[in-house]
C-alpha atoms as a PDB file:
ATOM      1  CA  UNK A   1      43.493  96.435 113.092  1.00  0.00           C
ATOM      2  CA  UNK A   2      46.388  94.897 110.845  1.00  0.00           C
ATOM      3  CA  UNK A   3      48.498  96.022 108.591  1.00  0.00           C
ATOM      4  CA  UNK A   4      47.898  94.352 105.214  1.00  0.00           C
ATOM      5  CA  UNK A   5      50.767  92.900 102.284  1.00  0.00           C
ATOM      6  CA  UNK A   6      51.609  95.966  99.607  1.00  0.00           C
ATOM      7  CA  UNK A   7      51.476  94.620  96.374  1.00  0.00           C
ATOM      8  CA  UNK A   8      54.220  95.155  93.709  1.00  0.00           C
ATOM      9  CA  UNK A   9      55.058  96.126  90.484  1.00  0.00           C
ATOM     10  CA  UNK A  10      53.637  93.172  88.358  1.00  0.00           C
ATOM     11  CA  UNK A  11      50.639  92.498  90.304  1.00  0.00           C
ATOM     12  CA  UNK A  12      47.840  93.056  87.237  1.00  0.00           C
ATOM     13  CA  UNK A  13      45.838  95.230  89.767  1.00  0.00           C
ATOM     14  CA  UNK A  14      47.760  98.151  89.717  1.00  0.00           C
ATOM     15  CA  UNK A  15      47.144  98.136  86.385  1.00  0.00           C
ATOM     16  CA  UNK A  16      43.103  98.610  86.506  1.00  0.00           C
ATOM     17  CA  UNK A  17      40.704 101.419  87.116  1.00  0.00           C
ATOM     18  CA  UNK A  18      39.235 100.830  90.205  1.00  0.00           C
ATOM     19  CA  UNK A  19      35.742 100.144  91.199  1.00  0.00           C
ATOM     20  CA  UNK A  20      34.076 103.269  92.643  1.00  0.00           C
ATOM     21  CA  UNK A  21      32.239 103.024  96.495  1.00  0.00           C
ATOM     22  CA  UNK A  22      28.775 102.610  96.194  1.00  0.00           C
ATOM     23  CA  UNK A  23      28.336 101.065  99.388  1.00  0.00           C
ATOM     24  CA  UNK A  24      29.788 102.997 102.581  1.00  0.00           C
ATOM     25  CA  UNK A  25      28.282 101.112 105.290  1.00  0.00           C
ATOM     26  CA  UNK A  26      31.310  98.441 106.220  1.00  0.00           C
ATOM     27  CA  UNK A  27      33.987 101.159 105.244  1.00  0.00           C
ATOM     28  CA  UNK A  28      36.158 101.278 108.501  1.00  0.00           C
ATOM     29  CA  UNK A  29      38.107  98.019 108.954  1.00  0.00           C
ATOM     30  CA  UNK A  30      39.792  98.468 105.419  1.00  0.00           C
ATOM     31  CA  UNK A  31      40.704 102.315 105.930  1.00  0.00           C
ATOM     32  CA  UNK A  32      41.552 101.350 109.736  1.00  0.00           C
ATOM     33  CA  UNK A  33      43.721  98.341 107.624  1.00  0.00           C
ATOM     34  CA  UNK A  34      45.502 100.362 105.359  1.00  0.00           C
ATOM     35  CA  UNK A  35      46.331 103.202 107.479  1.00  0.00           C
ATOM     36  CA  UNK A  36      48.750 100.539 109.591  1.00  0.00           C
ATOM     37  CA  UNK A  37      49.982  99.099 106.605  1.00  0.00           C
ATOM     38  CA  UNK A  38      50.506 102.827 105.428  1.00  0.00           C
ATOM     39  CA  UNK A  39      52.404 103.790 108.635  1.00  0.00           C
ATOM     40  CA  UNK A  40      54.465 100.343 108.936  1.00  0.00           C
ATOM     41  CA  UNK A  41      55.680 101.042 105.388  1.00  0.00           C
ATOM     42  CA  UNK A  42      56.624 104.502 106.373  1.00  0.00           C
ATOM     43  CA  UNK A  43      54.447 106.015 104.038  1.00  0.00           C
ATOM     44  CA  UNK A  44      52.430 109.163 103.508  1.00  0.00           C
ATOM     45  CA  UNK A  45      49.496 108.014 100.831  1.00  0.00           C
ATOM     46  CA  UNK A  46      48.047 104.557 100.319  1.00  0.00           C
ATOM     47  CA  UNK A  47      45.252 103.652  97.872  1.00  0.00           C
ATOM     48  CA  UNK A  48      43.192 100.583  98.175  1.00  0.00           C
ATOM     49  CA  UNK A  49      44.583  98.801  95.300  1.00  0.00           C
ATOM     50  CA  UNK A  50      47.918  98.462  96.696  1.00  0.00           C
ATOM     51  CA  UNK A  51      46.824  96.119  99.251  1.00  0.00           C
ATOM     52  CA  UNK A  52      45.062  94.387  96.776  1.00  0.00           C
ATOM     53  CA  UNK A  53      41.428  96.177  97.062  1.00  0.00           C
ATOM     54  CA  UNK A  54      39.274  97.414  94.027  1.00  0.00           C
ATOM     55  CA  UNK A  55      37.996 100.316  95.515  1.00  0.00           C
ATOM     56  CA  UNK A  56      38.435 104.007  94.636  1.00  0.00           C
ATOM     57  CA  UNK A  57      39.372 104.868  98.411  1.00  0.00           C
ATOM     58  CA  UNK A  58      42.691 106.514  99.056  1.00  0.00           C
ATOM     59  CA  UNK A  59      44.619 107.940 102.325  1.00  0.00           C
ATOM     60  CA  UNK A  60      46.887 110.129 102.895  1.00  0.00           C
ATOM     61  CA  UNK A  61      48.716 111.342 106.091  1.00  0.00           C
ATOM     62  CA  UNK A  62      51.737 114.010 105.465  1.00  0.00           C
ATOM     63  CA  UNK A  63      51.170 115.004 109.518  1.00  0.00           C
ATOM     64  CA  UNK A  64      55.293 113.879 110.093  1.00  0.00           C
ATOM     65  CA  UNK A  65      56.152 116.645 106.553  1.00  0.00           C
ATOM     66  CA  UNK A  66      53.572 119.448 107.411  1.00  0.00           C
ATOM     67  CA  UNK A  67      52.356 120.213 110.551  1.00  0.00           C
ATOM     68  CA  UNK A  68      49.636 123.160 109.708  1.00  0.00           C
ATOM     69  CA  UNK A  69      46.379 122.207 108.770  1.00  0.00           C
ATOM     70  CA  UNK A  70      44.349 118.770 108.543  1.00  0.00           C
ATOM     71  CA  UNK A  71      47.137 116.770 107.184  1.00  0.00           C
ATOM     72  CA  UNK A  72      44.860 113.311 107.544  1.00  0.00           C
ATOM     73  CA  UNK A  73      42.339 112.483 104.745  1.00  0.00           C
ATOM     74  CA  UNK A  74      40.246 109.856 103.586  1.00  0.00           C
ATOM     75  CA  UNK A  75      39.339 110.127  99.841  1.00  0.00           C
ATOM     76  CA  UNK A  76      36.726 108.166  98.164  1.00  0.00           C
ATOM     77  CA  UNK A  77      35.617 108.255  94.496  1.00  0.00           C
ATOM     78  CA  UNK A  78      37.806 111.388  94.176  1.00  0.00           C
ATOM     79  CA  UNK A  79      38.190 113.141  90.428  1.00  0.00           C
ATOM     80  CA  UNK A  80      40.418 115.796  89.628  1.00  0.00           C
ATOM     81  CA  UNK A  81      38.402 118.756  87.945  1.00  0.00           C
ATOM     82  CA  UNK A  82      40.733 121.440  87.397  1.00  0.00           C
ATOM     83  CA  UNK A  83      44.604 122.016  88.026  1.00  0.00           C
ATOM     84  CA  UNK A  84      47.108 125.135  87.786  1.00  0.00           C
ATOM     85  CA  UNK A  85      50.783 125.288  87.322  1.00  0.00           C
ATOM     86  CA  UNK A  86      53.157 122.995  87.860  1.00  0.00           C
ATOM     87  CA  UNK A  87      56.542 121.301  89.906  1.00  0.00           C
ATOM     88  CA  UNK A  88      58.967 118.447  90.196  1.00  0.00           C
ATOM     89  CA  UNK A  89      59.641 116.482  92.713  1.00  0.00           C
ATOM     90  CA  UNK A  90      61.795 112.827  93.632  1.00  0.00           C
ATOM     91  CA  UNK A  91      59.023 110.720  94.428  1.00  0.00           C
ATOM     92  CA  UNK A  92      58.802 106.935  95.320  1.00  0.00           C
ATOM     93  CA  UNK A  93      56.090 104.608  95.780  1.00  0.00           C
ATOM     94  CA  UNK A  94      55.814 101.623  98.108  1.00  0.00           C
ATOM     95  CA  UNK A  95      54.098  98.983  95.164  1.00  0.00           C
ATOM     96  CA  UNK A  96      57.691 100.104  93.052  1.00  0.00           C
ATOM     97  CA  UNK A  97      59.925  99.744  95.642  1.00  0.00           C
ATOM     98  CA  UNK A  98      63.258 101.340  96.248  1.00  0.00           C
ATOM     99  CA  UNK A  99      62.999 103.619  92.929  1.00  0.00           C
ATOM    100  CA  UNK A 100      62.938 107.218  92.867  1.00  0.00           C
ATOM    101  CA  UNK A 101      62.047 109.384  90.417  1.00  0.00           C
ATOM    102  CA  UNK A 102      61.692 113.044  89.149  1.00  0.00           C
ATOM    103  CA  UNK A 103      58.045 113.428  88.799  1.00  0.00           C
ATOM    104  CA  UNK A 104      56.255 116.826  87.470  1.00  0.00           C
ATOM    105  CA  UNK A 105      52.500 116.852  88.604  1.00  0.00           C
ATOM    106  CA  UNK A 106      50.008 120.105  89.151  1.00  0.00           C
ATOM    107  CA  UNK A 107      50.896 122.432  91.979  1.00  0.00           C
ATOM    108  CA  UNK A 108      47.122 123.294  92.922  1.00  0.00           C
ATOM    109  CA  UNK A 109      43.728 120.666  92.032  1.00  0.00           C
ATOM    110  CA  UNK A 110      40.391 120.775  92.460  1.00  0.00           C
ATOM    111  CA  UNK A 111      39.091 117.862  93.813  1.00  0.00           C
ATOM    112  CA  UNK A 112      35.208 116.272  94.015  1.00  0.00           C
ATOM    113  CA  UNK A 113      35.351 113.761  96.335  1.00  0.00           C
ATOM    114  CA  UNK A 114      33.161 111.597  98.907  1.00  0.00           C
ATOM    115  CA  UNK A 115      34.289 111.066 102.947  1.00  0.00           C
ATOM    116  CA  UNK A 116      34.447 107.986 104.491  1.00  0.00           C
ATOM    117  CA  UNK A 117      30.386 108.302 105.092  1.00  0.00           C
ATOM    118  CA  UNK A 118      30.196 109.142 101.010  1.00  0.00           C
ATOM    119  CA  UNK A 119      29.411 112.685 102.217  1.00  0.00           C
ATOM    120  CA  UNK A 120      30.263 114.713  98.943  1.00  0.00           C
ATOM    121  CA  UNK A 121      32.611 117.536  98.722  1.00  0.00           C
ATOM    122  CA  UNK A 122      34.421 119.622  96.160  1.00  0.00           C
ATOM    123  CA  UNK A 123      37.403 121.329  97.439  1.00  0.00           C
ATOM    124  CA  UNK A 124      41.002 122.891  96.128  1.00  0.00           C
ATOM    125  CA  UNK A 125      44.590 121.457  97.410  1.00  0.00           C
ATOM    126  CA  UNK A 126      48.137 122.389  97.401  1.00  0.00           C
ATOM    127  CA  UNK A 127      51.848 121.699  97.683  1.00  0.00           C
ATOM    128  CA  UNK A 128      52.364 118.160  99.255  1.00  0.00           C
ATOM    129  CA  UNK A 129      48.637 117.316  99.632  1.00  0.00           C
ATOM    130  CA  UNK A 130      48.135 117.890  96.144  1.00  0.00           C
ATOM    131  CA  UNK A 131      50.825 116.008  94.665  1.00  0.00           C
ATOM    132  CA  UNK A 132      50.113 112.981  97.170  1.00  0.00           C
ATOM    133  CA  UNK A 133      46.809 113.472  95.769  1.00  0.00           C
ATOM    134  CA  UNK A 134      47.695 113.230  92.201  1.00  0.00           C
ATOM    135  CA  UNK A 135      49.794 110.103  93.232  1.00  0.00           C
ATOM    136  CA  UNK A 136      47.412 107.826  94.907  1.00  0.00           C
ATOM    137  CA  UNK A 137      44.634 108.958  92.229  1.00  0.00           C
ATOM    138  CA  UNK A 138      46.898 108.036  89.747  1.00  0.00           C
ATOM    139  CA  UNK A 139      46.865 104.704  91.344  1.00  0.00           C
ATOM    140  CA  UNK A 140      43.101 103.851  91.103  1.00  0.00           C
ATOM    141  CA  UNK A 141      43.591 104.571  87.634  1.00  0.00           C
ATOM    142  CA  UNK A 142      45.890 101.886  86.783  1.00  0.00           C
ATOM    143  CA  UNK A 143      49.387 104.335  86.918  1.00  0.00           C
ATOM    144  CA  UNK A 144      52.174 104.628  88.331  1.00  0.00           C
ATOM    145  CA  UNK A 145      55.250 106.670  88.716  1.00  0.00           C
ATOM    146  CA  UNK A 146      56.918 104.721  85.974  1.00  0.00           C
ATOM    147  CA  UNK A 147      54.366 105.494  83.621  1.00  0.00           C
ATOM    148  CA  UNK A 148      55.127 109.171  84.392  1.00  0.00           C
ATOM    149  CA  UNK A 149      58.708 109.616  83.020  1.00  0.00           C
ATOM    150  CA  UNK A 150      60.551 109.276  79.717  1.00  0.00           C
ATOM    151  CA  UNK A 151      61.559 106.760  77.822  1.00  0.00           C
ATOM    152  CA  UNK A 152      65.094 107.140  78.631  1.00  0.00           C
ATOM    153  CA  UNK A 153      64.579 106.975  82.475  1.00  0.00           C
ATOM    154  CA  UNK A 154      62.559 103.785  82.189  1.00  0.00           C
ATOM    155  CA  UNK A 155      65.179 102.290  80.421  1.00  0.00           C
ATOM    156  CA  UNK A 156      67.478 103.355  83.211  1.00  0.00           C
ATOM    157  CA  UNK A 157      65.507 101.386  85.522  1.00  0.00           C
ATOM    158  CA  UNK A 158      64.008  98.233  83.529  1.00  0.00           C
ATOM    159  CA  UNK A 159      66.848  96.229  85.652  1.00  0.00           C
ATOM    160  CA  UNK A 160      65.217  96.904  88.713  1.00  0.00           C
ATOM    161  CA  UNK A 161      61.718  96.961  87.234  1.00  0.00           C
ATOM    162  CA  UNK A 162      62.509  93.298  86.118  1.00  0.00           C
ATOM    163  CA  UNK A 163      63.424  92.109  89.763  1.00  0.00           C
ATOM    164  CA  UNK A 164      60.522  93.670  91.030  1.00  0.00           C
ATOM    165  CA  UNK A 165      57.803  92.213  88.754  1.00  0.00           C
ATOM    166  CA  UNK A 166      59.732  88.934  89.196  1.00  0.00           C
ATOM    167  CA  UNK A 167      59.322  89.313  92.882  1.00  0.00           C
ATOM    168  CA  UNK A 168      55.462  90.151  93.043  1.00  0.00           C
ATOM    169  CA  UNK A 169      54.836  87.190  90.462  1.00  0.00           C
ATOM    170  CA  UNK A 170      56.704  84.673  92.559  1.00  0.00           C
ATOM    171  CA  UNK A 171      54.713  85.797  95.539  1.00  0.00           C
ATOM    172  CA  UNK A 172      51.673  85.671  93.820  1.00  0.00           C
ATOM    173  CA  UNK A 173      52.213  82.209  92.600  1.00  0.00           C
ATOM    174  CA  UNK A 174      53.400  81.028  96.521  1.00  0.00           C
ATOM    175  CA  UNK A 175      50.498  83.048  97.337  1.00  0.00           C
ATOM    176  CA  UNK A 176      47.941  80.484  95.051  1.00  0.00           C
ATOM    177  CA  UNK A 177      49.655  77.239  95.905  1.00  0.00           C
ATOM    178  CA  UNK A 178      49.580  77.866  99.255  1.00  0.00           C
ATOM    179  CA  UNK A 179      45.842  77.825  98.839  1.00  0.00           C
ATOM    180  CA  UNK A 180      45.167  74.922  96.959  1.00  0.00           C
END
């Protein structure tokens, strides 16, 4: 398959709750899609937004960070039902590039979800898998990391956050003329 553009910081549809799946009959091609745009970005979760899809669909592949258990998943129409405890951790995201930041999320979810097929399933996650979980999820809802720190720290990185935006509007806008 291809690997696909990652949209930025800026683009308005990182901003929206996704669509949820109702159709999973022509499914493979766009998870096939993102997981090589996922792995040429050297990244461990991807959701369908980011290269420009409105889909609840999400992926995640932390098989290079934890080598026990399934470490590959496809995630459609996923909802977080319950969570326990808590942690921090430095986390980035590829739509705001090259900005870390301290990021407290759940330690342990529960999870209802649909497979690739929209088989259902309700399950519990930890550690990594849960927190690239609450990521990505956080994603089809229109968040991002930035939304998940102070005030101060924003301000810390409005600079950057500036470029950025800047960035993903100018390549929208080449993007449009080029198609006129």
């Amino acid at each position: 398959m291809a690997a696909k553009e990652v949209v930025h910081y800026g683009n308005s549809i990182l901003r929206k709750k996704c669509e949820l799946i109702k159709n999973f009959d022509n499914l493979d091609n766009l998870i096939e899609n993102m997981f090589d745009t996922m792995y040429e970005e050297n990244g461990i979760g991807l959701a369908a937004n980011q290269i420009d899809v409105d889909l609840q669909l999400f992926i995640v592949d932390i098989s290079d960070i934890e080598e026990e258990g399934e470490s590959i998943h496809v995630f459609a129409n996923a909802e977080i039902i319950d969570s326990h405890g808590e942690s921090w951790l430095n986390e980035g995201c590829l739509s705001v590039p090259d900005i870390r930041l301290d990021i407290k999320r759940s330690n342990k979810i529960t999870l209802n979800y649909q497979d690739r097929n929209g088989k259902a399933f309700s399950k519990e996650f930890d550690g990594l898998l849960a927190r690239v979980i609450q990521h990505e999820i956080d994603h089809l809802n229109g968040n991002l990391i930035i939304d998940r720190v102070s005030k101060a720290e924003k301000i810390g990185i409005n600079k950057d956050l500036k470029l950025i935006k800047e960035n993903s509007l100018r390549k929208l806008e080449s993007g449009r003329a080029s198609t006129l």
